[in-house]
N, C-alpha and C. Protein backbone atom coordinates (compact mmCIF):
# COMPACT_ATOMS: atom_id res chain seq x y z
N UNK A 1 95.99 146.77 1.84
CA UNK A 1 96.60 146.63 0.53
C UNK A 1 95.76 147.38 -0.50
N UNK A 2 96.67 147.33 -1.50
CA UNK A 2 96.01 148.71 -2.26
C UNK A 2 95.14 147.50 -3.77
N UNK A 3 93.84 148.03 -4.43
CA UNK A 3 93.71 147.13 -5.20
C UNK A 3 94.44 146.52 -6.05
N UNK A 4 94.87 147.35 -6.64
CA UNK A 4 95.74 146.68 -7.90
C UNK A 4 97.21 145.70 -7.54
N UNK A 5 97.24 145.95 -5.61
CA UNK A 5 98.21 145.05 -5.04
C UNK A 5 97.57 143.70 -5.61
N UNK A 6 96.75 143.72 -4.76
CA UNK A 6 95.42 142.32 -4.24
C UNK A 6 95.36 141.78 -5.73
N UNK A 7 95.13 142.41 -6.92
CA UNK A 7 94.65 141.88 -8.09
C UNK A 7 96.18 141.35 -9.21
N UNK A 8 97.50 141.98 -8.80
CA UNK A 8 98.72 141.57 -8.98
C UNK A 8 98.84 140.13 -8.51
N UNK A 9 98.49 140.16 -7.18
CA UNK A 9 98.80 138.67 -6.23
C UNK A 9 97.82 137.46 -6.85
N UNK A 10 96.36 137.80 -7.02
CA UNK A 10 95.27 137.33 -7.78
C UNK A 10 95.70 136.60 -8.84
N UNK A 11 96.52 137.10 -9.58
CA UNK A 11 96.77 136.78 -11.19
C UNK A 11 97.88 136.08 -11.16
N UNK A 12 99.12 135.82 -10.60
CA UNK A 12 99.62 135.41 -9.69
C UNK A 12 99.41 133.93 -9.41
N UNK A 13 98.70 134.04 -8.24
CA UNK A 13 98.10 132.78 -7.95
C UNK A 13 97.50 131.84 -9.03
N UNK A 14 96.71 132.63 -9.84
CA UNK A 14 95.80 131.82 -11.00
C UNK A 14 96.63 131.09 -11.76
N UNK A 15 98.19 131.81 -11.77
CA UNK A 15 98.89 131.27 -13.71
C UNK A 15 99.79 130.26 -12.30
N UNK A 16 100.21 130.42 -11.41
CA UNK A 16 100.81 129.42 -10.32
C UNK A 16 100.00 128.17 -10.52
N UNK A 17 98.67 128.08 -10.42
CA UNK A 17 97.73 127.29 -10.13
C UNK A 17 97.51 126.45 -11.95
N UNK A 18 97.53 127.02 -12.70
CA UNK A 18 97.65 126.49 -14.14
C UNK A 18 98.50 126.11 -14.44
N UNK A 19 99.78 126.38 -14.36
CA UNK A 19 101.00 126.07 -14.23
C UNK A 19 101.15 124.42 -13.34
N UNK A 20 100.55 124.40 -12.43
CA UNK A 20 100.78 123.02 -11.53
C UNK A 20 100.64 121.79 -12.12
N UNK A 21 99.31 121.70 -12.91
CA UNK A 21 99.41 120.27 -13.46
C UNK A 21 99.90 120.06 -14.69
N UNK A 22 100.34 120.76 -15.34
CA UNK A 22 101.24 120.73 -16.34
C UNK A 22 103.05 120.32 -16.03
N UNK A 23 103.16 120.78 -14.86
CA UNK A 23 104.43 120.11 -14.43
C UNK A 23 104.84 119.10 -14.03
N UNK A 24 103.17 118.71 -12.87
CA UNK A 24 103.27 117.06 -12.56
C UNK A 24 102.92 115.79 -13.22
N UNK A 25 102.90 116.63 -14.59
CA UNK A 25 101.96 115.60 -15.48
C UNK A 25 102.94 114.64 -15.82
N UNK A 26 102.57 113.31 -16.08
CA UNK A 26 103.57 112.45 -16.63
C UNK A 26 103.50 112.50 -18.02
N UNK A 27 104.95 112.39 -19.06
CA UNK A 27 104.66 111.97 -20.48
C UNK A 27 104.60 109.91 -20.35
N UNK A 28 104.85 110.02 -19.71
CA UNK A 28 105.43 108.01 -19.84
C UNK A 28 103.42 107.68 -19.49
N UNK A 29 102.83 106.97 -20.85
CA UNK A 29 101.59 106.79 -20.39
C UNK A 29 101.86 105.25 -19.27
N UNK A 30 103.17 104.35 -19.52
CA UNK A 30 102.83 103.23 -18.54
C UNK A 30 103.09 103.85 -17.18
N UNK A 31 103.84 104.74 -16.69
CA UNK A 31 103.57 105.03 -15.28
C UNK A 31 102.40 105.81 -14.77
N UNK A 32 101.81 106.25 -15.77
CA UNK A 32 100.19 106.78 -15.34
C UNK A 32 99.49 105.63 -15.52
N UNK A 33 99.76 104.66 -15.99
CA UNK A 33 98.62 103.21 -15.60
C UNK A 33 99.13 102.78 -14.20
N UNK A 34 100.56 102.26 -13.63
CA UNK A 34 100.92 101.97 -12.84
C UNK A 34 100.33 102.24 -12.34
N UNK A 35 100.14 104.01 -11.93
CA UNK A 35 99.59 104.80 -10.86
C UNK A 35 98.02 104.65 -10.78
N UNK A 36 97.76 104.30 -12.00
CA UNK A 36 95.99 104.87 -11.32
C UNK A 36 96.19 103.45 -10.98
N UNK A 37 96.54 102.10 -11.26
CA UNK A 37 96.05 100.60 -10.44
C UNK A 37 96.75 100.65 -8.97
N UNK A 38 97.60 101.25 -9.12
CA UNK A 38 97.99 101.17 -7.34
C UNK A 38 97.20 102.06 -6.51
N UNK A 39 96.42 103.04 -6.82
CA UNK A 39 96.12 103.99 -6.19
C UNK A 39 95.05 103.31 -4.93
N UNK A 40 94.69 102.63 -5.29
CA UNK A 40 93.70 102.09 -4.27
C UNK A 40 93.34 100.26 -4.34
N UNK A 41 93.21 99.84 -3.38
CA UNK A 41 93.03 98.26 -3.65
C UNK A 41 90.90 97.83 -3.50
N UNK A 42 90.67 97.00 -4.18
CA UNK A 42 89.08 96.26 -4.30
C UNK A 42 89.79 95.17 -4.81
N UNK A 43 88.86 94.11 -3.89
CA UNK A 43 88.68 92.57 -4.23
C UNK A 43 87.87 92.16 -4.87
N UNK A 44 86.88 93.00 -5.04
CA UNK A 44 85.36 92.61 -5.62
C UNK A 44 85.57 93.08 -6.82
N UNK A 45 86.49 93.73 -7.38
CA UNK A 45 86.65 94.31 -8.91
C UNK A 45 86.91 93.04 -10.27
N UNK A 46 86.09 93.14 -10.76
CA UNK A 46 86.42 92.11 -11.78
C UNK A 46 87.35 92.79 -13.16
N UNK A 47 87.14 92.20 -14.32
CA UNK A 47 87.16 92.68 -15.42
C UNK A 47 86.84 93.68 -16.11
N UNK A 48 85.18 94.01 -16.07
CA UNK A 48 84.41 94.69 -16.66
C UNK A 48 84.53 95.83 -15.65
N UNK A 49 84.93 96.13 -14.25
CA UNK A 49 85.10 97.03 -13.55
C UNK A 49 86.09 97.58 -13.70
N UNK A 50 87.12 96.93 -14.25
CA UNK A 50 88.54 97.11 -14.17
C UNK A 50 88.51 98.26 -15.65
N UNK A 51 87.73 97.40 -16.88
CA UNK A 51 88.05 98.11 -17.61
C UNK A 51 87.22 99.32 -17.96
N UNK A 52 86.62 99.78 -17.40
CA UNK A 52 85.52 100.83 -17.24
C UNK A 52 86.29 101.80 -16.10
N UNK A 53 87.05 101.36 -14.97
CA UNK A 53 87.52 102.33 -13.63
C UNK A 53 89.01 103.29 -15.24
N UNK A 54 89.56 102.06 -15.72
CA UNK A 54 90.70 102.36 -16.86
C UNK A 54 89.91 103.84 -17.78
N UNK A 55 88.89 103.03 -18.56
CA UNK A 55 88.29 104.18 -19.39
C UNK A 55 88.12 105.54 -19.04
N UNK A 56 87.55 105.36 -17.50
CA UNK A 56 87.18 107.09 -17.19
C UNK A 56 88.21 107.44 -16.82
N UNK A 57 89.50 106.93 -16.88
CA UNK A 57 90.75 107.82 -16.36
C UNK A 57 91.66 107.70 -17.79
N UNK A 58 90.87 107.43 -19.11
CA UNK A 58 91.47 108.06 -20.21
C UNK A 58 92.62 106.67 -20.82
N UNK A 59 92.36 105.19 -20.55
CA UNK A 59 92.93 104.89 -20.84
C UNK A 59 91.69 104.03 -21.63
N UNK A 60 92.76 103.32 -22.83
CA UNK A 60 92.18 102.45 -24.16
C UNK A 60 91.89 100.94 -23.80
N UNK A 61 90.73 100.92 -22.67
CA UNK A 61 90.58 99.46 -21.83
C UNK A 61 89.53 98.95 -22.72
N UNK A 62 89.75 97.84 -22.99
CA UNK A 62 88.82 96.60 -23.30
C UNK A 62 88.68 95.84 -22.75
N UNK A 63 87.65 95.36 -21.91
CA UNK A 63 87.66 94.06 -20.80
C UNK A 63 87.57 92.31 -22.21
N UNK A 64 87.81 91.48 -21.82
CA UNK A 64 88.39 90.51 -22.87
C UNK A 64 88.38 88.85 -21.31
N UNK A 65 86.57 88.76 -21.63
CA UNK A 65 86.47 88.03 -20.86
C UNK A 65 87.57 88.16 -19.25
N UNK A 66 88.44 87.27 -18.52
CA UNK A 66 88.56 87.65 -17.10
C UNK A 66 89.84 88.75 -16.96
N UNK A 67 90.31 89.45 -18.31
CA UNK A 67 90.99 89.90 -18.08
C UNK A 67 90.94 91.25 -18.92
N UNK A 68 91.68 92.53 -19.02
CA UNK A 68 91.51 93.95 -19.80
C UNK A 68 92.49 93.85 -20.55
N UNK A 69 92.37 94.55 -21.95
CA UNK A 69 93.30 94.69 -22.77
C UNK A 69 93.65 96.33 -22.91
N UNK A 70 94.88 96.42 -22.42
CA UNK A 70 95.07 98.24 -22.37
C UNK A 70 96.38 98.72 -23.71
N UNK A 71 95.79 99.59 -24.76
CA UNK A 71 96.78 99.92 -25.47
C UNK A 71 97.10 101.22 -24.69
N UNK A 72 98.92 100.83 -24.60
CA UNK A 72 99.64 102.02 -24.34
C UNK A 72 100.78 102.13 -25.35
N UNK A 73 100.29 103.31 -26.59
CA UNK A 73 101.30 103.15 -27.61
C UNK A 73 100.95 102.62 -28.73
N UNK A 74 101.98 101.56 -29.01
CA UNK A 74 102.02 100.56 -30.05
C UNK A 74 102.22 99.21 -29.17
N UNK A 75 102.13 99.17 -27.78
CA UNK A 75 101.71 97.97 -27.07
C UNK A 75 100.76 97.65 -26.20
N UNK A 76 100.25 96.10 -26.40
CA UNK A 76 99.32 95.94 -25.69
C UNK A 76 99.55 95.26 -24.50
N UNK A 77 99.06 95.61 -23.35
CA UNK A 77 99.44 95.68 -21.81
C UNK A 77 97.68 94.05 -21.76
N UNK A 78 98.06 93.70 -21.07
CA UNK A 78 97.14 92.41 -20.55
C UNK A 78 97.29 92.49 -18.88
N UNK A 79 95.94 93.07 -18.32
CA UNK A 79 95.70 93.11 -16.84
C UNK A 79 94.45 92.54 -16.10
N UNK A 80 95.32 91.56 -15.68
CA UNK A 80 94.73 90.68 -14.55
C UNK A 80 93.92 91.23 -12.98
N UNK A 81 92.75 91.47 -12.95
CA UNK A 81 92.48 91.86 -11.61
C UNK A 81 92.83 91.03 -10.55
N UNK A 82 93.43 91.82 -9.64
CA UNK A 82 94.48 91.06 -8.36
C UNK A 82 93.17 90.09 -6.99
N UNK A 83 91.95 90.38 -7.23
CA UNK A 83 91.45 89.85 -5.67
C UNK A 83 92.16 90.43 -4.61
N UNK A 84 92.53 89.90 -3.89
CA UNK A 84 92.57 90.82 -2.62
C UNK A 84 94.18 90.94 -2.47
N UNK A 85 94.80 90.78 -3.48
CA UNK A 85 96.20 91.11 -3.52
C UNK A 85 96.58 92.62 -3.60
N UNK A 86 97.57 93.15 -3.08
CA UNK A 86 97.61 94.64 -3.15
C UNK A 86 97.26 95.25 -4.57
N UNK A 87 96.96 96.37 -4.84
CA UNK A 87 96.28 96.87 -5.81
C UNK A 87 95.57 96.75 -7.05
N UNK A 88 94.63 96.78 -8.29
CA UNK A 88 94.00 96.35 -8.84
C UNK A 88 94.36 95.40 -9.07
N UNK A 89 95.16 95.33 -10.23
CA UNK A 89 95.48 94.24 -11.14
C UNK A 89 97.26 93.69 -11.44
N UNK A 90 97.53 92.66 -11.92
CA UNK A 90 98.56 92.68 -12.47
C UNK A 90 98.50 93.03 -13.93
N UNK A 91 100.32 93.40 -14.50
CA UNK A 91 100.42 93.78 -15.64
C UNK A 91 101.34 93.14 -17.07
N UNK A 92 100.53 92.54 -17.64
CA UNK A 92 101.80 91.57 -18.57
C UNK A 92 101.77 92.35 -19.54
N UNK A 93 102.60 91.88 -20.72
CA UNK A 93 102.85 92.45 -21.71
C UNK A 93 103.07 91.26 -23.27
């Protein structure tokens, strides 16, 4: 292949690759909470884990004694860490 093939395909790939998470991104912030608490299950996760695992994935967690307070919006979400029930926590409103 000739360079300027190779460097066509190159550039290419890059704006393909930038392009990707911009498409799979969600606007709905409650199904990006859904998702990051289902993503994986811990029994040993309390509160203060719960709302710290929330923070570094960009969400507005306050742990609030045994339970997190998550603003999504103009509402506040109240999540219960699950113990060894399938995934983190539950989610009230």
């Amino acid at each position: 292949m000739a360079r300027k093939e190779i460097c066509t395909i190159c550039i290419a790939l890059i704006l393909i690759m930038l392009a990707a998470p911009a498409v799979s991104a969600s606007k709905d912030p409650l199904t990006d909470l859904k998702s990051a608490i289902s993503s994986f299950d811990d029994p040993h996760m309390d509160a203060d884990d719960l709302a710290f695992y929330l923070a570094t994935h960009d969400f507005d967690a306050k742990p609030r004694g045994s339970y997190v307070e998550v603003g999504i919006g103009e509402k506040i979400c109240k999540l219960t860490p699950n113990g060894s029930a399938p995934g983190l926590c539950t989610i009230a409103f």
